[in-house]
N, C-alpha and C. Protein backbone atom coordinates (compact mmCIF):
# COMPACT_ATOMS: atom_id res chain seq x y z
N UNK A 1 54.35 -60.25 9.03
CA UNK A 1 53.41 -59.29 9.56
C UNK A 1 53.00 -59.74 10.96
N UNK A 2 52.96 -58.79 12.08
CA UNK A 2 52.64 -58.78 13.05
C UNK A 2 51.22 -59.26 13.02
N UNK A 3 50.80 -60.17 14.14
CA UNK A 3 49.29 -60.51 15.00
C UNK A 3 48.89 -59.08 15.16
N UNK A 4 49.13 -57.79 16.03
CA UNK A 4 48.64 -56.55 15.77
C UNK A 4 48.26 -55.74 14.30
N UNK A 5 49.31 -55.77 13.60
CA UNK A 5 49.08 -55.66 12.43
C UNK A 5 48.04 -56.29 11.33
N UNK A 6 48.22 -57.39 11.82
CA UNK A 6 46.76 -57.89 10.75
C UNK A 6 45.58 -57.68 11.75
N UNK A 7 45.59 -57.46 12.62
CA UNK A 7 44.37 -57.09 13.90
C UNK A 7 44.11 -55.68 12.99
N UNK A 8 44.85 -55.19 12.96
CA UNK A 8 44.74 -53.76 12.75
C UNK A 8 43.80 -53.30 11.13
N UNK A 9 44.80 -54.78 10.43
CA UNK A 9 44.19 -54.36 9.07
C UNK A 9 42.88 -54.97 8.73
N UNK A 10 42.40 -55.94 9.74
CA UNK A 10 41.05 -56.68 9.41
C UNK A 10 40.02 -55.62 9.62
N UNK A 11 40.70 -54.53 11.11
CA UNK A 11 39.84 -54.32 11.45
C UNK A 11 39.40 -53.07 10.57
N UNK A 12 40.29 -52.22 9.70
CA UNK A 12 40.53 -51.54 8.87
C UNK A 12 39.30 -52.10 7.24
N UNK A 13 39.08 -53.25 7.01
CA UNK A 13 38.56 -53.96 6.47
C UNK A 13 37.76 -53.94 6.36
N UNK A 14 36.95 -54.20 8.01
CA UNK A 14 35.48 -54.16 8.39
C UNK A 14 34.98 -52.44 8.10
N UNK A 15 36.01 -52.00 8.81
CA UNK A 15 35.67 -49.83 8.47
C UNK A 15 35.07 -49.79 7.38
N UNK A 16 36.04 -50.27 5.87
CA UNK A 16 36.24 -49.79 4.67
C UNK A 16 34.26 -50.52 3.98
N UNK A 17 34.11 -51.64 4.61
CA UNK A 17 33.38 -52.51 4.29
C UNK A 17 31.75 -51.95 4.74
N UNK A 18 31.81 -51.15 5.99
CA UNK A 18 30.49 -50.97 6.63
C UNK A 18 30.19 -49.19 5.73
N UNK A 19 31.78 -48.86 5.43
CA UNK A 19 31.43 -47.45 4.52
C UNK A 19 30.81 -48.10 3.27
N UNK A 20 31.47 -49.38 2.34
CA UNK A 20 30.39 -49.08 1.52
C UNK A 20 28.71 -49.49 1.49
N UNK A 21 28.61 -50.67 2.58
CA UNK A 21 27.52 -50.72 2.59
C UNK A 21 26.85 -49.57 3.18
N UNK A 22 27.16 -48.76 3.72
CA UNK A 22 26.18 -47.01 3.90
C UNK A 22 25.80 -46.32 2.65
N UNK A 23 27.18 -46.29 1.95
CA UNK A 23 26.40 -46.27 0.55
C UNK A 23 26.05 -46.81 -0.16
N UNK A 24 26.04 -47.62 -0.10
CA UNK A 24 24.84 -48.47 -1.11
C UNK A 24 23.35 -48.23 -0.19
N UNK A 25 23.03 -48.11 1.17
CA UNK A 25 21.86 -48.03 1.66
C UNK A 25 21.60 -46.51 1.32
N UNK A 26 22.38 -45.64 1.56
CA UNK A 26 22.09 -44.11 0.89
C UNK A 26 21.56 -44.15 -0.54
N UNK A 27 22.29 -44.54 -1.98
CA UNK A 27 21.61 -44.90 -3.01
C UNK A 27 20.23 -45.80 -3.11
N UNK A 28 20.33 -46.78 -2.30
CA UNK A 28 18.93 -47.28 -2.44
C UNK A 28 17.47 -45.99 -1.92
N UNK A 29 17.92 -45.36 -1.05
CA UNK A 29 17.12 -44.20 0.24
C UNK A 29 16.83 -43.52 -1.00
N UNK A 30 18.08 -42.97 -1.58
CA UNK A 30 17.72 -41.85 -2.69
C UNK A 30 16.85 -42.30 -3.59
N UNK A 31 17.02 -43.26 -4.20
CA UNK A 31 16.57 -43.96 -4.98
C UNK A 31 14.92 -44.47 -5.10
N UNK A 32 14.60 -45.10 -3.77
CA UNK A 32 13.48 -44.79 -3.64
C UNK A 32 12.04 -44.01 -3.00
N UNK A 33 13.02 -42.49 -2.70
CA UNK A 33 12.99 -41.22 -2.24
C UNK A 33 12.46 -41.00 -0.78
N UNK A 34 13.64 -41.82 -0.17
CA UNK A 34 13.78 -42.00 1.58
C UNK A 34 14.79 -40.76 1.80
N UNK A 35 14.87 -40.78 2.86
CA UNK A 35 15.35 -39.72 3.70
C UNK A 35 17.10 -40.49 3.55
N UNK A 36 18.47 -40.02 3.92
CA UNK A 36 19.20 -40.57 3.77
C UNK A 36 19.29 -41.43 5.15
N UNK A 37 20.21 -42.53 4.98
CA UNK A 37 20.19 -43.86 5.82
C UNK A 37 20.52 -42.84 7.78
N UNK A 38 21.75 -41.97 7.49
CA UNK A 38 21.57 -41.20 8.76
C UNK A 38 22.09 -40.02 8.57
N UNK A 39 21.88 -39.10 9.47
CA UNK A 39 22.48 -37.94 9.59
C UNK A 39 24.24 -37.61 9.98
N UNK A 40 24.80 -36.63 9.48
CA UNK A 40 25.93 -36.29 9.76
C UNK A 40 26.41 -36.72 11.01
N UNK A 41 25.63 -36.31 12.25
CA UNK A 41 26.36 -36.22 13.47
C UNK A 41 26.35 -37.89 13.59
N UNK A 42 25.44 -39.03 13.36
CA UNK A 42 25.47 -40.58 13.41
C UNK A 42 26.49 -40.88 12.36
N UNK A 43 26.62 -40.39 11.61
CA UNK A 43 27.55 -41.01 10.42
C UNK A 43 29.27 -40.57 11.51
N UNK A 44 29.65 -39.40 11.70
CA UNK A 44 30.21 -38.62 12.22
C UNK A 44 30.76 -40.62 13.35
N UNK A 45 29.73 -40.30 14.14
CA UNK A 45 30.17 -41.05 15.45
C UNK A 45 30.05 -42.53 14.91
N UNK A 46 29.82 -42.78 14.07
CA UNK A 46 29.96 -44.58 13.48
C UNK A 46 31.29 -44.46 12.76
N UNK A 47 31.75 -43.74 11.86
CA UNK A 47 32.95 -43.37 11.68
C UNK A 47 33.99 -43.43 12.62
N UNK A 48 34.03 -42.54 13.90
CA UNK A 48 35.29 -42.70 14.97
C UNK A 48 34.60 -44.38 15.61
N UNK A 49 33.61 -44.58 15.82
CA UNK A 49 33.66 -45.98 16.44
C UNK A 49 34.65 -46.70 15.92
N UNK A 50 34.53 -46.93 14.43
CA UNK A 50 34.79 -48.07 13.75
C UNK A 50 36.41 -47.61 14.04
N UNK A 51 37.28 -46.79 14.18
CA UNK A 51 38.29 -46.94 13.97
C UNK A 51 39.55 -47.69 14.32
N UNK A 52 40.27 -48.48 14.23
CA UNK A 52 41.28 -49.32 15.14
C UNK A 52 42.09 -48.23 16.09
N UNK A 53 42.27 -48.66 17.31
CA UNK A 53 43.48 -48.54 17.94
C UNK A 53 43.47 -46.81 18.19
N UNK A 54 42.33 -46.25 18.34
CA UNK A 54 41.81 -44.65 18.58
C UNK A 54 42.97 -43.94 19.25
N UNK A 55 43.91 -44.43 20.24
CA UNK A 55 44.92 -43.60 20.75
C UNK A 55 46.07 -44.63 21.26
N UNK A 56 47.32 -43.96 20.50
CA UNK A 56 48.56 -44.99 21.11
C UNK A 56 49.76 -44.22 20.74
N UNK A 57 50.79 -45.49 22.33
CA UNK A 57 52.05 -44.38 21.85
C UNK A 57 52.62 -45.07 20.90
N UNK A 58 53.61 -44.60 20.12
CA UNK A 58 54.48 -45.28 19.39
C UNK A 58 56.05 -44.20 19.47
N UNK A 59 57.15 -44.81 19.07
CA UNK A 59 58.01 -43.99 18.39
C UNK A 59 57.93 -42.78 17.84
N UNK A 60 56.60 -42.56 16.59
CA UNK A 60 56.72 -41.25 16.74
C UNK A 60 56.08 -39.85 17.58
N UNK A 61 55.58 -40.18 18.68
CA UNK A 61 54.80 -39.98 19.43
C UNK A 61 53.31 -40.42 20.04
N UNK A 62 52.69 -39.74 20.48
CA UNK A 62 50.83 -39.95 20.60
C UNK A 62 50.34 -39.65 19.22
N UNK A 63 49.57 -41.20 18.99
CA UNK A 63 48.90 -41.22 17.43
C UNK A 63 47.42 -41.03 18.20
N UNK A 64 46.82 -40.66 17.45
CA UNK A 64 45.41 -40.33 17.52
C UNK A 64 44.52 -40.50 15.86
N UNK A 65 43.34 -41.18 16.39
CA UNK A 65 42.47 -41.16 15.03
C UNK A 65 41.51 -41.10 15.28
N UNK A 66 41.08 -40.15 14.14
CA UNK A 66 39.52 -39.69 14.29
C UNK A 66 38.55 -39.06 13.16
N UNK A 67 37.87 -38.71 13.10
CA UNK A 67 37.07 -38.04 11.68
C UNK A 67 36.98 -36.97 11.44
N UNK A 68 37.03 -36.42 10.52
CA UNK A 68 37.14 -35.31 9.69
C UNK A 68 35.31 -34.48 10.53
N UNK A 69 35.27 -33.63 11.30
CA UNK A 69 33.67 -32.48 11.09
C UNK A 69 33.27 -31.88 10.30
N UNK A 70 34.25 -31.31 9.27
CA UNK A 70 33.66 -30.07 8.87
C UNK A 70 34.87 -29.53 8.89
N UNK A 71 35.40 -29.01 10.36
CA UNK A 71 35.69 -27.99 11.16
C UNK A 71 37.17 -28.26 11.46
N UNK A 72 37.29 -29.70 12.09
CA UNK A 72 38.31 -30.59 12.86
C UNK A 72 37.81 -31.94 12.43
N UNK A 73 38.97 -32.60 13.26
CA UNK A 73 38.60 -33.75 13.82
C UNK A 73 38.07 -34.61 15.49
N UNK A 74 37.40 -34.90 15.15
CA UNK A 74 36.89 -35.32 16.27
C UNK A 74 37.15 -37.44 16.13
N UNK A 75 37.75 -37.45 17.61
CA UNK A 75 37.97 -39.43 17.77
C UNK A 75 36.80 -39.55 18.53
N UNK A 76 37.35 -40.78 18.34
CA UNK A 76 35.76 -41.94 19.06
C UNK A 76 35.21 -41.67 20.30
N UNK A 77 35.88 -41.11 21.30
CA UNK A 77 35.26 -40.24 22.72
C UNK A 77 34.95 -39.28 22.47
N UNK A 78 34.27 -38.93 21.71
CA UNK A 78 34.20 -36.65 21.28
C UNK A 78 34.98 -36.16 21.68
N UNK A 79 36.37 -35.98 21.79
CA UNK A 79 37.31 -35.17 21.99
C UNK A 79 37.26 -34.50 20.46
N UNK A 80 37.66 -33.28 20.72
CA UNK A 80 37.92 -32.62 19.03
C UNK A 80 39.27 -32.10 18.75
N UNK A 81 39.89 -31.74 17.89
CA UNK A 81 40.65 -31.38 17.93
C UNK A 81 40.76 -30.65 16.33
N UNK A 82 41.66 -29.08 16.76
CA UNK A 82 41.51 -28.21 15.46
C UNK A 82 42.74 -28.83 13.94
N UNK A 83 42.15 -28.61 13.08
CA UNK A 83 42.68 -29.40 12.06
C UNK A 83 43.16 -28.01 11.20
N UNK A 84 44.20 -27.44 11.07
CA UNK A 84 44.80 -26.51 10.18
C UNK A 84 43.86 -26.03 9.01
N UNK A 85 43.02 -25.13 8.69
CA UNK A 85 42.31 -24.89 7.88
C UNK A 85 42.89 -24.92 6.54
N UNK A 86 44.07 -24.38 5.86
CA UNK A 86 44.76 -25.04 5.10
C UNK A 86 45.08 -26.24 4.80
N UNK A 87 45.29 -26.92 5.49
CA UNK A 87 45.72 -28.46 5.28
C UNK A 87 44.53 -29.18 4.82
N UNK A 88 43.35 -28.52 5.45
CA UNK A 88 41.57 -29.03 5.15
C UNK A 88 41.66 -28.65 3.86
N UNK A 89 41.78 -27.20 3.40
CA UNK A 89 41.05 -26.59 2.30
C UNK A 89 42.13 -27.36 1.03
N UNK A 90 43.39 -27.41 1.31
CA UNK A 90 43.99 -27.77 0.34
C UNK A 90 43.72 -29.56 -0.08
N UNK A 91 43.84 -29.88 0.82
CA UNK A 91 43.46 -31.45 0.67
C UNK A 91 42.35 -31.67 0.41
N UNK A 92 41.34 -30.96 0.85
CA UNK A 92 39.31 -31.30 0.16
C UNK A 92 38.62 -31.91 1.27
N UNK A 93 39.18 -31.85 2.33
CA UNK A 93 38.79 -32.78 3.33
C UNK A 93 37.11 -32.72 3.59
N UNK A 94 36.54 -34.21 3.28
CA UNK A 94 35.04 -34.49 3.70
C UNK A 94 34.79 -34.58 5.25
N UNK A 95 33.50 -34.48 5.63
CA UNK A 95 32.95 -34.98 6.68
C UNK A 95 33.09 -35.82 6.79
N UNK A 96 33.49 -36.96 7.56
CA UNK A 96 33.85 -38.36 7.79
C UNK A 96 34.99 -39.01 7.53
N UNK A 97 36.26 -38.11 6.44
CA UNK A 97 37.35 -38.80 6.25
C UNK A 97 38.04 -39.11 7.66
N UNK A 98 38.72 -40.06 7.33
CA UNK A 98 39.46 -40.58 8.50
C UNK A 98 40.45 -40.12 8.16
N UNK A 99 40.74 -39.59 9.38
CA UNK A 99 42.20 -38.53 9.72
C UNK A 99 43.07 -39.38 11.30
N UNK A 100 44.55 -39.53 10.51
CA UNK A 100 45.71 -39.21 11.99
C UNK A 100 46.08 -38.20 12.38
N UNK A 101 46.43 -37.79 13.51
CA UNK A 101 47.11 -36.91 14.08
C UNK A 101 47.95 -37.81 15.15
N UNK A 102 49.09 -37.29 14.98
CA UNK A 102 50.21 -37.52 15.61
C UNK A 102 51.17 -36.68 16.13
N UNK A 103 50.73 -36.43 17.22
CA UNK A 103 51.91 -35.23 18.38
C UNK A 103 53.02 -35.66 18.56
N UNK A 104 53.84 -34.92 18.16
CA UNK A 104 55.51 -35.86 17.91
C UNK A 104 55.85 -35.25 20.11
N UNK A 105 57.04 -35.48 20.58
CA UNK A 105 57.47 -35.37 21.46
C UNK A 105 57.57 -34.00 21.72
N UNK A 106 58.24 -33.10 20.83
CA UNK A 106 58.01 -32.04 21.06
C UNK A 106 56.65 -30.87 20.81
N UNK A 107 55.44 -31.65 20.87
CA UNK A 107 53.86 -30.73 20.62
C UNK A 107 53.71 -30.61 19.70
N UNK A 108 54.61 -31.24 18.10
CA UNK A 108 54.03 -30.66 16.71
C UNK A 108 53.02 -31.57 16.55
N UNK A 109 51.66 -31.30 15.68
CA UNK A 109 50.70 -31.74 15.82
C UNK A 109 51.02 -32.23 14.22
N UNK A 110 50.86 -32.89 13.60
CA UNK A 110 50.79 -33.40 11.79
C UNK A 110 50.06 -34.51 11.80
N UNK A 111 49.11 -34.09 10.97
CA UNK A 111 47.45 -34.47 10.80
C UNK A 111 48.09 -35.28 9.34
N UNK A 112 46.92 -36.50 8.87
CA UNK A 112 46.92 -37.12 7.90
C UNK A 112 45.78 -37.41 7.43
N UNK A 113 45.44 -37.64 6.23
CA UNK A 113 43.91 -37.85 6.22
C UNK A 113 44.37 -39.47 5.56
N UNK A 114 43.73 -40.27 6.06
CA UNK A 114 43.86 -42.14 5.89
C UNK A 114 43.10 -42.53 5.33
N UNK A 115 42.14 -41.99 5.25
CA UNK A 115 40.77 -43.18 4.74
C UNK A 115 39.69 -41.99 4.46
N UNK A 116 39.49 -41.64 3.04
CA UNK A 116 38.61 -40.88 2.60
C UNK A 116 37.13 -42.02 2.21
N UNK A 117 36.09 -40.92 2.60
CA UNK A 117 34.84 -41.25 2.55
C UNK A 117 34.33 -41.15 1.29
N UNK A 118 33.37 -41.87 0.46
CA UNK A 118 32.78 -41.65 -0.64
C UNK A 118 32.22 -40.14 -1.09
N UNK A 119 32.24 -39.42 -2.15
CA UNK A 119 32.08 -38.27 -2.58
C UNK A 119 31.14 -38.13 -3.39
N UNK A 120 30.56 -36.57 -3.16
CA UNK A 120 29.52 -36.50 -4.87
C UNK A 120 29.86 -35.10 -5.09
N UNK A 121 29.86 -34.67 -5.86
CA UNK A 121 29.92 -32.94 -6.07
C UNK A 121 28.67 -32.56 -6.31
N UNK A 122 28.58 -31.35 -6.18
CA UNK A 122 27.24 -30.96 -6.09
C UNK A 122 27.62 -28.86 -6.46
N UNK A 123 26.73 -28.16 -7.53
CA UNK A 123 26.82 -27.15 -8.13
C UNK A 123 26.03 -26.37 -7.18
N UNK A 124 26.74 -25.00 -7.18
CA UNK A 124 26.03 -23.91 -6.46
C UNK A 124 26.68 -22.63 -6.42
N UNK A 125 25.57 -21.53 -6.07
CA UNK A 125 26.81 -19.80 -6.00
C UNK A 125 26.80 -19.95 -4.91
N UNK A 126 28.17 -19.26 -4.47
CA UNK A 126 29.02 -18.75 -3.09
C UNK A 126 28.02 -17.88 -2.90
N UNK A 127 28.05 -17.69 -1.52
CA UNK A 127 27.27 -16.25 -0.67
C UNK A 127 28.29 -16.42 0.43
N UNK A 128 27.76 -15.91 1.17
CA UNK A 128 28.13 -15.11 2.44
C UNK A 128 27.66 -14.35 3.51
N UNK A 129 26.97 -15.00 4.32
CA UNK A 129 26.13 -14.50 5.75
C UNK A 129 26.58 -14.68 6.80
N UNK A 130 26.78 -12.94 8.05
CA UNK A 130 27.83 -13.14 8.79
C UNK A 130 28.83 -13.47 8.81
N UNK A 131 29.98 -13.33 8.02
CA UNK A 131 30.72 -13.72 7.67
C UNK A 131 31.17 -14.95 7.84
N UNK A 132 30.05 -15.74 7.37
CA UNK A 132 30.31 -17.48 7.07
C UNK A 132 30.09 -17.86 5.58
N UNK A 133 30.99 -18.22 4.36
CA UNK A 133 31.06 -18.63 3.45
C UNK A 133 29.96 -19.57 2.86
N UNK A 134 28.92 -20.05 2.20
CA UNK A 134 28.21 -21.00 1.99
C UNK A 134 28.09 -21.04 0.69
N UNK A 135 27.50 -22.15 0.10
CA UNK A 135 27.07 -22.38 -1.12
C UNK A 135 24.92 -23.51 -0.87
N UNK A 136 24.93 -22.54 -2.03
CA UNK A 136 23.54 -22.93 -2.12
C UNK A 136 23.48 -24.14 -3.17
N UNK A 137 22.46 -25.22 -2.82
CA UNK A 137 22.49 -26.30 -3.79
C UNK A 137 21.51 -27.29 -3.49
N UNK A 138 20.42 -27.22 -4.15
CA UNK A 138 19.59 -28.46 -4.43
C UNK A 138 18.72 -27.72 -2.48
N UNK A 139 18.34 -26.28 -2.83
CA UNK A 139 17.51 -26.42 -1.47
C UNK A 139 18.22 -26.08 -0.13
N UNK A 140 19.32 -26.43 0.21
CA UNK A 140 20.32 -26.28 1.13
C UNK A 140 21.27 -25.54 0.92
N UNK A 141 21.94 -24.77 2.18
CA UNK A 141 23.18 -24.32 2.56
C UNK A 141 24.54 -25.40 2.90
N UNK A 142 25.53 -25.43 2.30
CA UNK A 142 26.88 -25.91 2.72
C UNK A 142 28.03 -24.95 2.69
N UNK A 143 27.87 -24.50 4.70
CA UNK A 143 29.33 -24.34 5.23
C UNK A 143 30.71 -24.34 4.51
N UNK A 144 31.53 -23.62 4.05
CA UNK A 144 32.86 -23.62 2.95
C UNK A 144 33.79 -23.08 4.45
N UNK A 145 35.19 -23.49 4.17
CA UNK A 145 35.81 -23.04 4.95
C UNK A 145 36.27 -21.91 4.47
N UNK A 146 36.71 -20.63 5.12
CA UNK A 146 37.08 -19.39 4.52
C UNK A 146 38.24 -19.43 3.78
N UNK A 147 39.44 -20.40 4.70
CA UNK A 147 41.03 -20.44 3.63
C UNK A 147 40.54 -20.96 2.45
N UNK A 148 39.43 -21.80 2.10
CA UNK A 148 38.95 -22.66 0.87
C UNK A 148 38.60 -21.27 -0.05
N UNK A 149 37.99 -20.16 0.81
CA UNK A 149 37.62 -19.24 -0.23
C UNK A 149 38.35 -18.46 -1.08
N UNK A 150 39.31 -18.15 -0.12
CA UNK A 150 41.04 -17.21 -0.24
C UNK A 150 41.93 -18.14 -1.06
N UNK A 151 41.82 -19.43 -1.42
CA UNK A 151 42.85 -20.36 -1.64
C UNK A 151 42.38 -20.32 -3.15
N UNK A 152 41.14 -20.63 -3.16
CA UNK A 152 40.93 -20.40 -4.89
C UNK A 152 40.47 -19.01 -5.65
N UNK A 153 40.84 -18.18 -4.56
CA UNK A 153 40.13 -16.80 -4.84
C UNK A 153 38.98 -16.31 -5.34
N UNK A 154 37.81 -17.39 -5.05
CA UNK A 154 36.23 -17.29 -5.17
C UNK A 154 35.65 -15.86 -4.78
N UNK A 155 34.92 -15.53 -5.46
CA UNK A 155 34.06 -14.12 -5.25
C UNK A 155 32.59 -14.45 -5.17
N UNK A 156 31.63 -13.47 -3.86
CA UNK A 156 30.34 -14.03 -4.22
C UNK A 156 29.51 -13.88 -5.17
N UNK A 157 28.79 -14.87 -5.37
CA UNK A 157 28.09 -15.00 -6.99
C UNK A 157 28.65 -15.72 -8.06
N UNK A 158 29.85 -16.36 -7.38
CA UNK A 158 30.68 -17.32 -8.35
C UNK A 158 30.27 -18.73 -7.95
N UNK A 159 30.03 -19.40 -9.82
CA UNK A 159 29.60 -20.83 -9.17
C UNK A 159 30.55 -21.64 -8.66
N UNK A 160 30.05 -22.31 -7.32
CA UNK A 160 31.39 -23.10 -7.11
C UNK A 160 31.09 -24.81 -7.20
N UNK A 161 31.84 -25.83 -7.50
CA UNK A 161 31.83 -27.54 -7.31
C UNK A 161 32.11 -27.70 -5.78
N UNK A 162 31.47 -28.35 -4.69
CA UNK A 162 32.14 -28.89 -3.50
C UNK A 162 31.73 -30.12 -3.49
N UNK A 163 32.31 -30.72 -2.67
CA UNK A 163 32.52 -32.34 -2.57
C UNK A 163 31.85 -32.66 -0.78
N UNK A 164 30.95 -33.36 -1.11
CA UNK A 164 30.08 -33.76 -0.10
C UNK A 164 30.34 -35.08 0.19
N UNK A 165 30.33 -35.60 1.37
CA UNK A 165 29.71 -37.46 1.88
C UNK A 165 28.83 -37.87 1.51
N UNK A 166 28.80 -38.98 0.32
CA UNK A 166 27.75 -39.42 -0.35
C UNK A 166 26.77 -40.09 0.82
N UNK A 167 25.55 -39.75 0.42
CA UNK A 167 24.71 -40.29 1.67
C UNK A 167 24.68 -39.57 2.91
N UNK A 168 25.19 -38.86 3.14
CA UNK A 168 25.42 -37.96 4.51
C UNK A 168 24.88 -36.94 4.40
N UNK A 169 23.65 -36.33 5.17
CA UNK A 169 23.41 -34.86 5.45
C UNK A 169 24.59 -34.13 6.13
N UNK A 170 25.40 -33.69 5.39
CA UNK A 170 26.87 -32.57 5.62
C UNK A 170 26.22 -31.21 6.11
N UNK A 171 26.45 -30.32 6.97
CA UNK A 171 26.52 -29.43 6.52
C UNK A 171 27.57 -28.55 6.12
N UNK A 172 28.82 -29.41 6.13
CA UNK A 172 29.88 -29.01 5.47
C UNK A 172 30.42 -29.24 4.39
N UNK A 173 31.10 -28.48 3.36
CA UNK A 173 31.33 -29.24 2.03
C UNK A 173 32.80 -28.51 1.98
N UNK A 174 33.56 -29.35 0.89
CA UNK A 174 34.61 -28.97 0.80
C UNK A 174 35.17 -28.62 -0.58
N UNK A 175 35.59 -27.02 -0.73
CA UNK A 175 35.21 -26.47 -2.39
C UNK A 175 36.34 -27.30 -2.79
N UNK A 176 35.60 -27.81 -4.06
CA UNK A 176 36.51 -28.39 -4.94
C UNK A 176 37.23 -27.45 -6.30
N UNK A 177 36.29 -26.88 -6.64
CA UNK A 177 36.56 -25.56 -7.84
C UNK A 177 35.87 -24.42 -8.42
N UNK A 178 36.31 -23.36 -8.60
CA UNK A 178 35.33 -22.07 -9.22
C UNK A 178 35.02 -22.57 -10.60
N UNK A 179 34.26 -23.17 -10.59
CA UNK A 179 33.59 -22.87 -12.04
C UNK A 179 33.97 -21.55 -12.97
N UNK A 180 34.87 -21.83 -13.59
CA UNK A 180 35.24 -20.29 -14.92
C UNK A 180 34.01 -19.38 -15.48
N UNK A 181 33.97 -18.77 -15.49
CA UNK A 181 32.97 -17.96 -16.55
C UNK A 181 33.37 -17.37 -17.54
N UNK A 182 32.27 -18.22 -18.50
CA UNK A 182 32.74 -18.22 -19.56
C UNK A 182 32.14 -17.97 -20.75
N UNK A 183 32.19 -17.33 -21.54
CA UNK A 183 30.85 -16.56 -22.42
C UNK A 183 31.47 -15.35 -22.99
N UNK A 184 30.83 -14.55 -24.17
CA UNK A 184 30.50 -13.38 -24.86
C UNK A 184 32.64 -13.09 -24.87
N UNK A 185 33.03 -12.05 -24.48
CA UNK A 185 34.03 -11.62 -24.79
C UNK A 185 35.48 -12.69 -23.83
N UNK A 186 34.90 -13.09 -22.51
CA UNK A 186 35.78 -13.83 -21.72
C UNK A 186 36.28 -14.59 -22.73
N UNK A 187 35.25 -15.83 -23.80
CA UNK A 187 36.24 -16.81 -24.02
C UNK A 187 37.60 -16.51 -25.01
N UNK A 188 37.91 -14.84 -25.13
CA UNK A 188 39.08 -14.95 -25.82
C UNK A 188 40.37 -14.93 -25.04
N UNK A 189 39.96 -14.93 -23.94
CA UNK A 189 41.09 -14.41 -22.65
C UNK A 189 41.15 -15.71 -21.79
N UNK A 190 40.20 -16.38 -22.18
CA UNK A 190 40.12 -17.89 -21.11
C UNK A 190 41.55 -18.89 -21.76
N UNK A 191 42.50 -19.35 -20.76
CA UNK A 191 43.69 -20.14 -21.23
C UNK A 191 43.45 -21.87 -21.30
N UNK A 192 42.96 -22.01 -22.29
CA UNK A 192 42.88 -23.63 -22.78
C UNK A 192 43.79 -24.47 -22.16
């Protein structure tokens, strides 16, 4: 193994290491009913800090790394960049996962997600204001991406599971599943 390479993976180490101590300071916050340790947009930018080696060339082109918004990804200088809403909705992508992107020679862009962030799910009905997707839960609104809505074919008023950054004020979540409904005549039609 390369001197870069273990550079790379220590420093990969320290990342993995300062995520869990955030959560563990988020559980303690909750716990003894503090506010969480920080907000999205600080979590957001301690995330691209920590990352090794933020932009380089290699063989298969310009690698780039950076964190998951919501929306995109954004690297350690706020540059952003749009992340295939499919590739988000299908994969579950959190606020803070650590994502590659790598522009091959000829402009194809193929995104990776590397290093997922701690999760919680959290219950709520779909709505829809201005045509922005949300789910209500525990008091708050969380942002759904629309292919997320079309992909599992959610209707509003359907409960949905999304997957949040443990410890992180999100305002994005990423649907994990429609809750079935299930009751009175449905459960003879529901497939076990």
């Amino acid at each position: 193994m390369s001197q870069e390479q273990k550079l790379s993976d220590l420093k990969e180490m320290i990342s993995s290491m300062e995520r869990t101590l955030f959560a563990v300071r988020s559980l303690i916050a909750e716990l003894s009913g503090e506010e969480p340790a920080m907000s999205s947009r600080n979590f957001m930018k301690a995330q691209s800090s920590a990352m090794p080696s933020a932009i380089r060339g290699d063989e298969e082109g310009k690698v780039i790394i950076g964190a998951f918004d919501g929306q995109g990804m954004t690297d350690e200088s706020g540059e952003k960049y749009p992340v295939p809403v499919n590739y988000a909705s299908k994969s579950k992508i959190v606020v803070g996962d650590k994502m590659k992107l790598t522009i091959t020679s000829s402009g194809k862009f193929i995104y990776k997600q590397i290093g997922p962030v701690n999760r919680i799910n959290v219950l709520g009905p779909l709505t829809c204001e201005d045509g922005q997707y949300k789910v209500l839960s525990g008091g708050k609104e969380y942002l759904i991406l629309t292919a997320s809505i079309t992909f599992h074919k959610a209707m509003i008023g359907d409960e949905i599971s999304i997957l949040l950054p443990e410890g992180v004020d999100a305002k994005w979540g990423a649907l994990d599943a429609v809750v079935p409904k299930v009751g009175g005549d449905d459960i003879e039609n529901y497939a076990f």
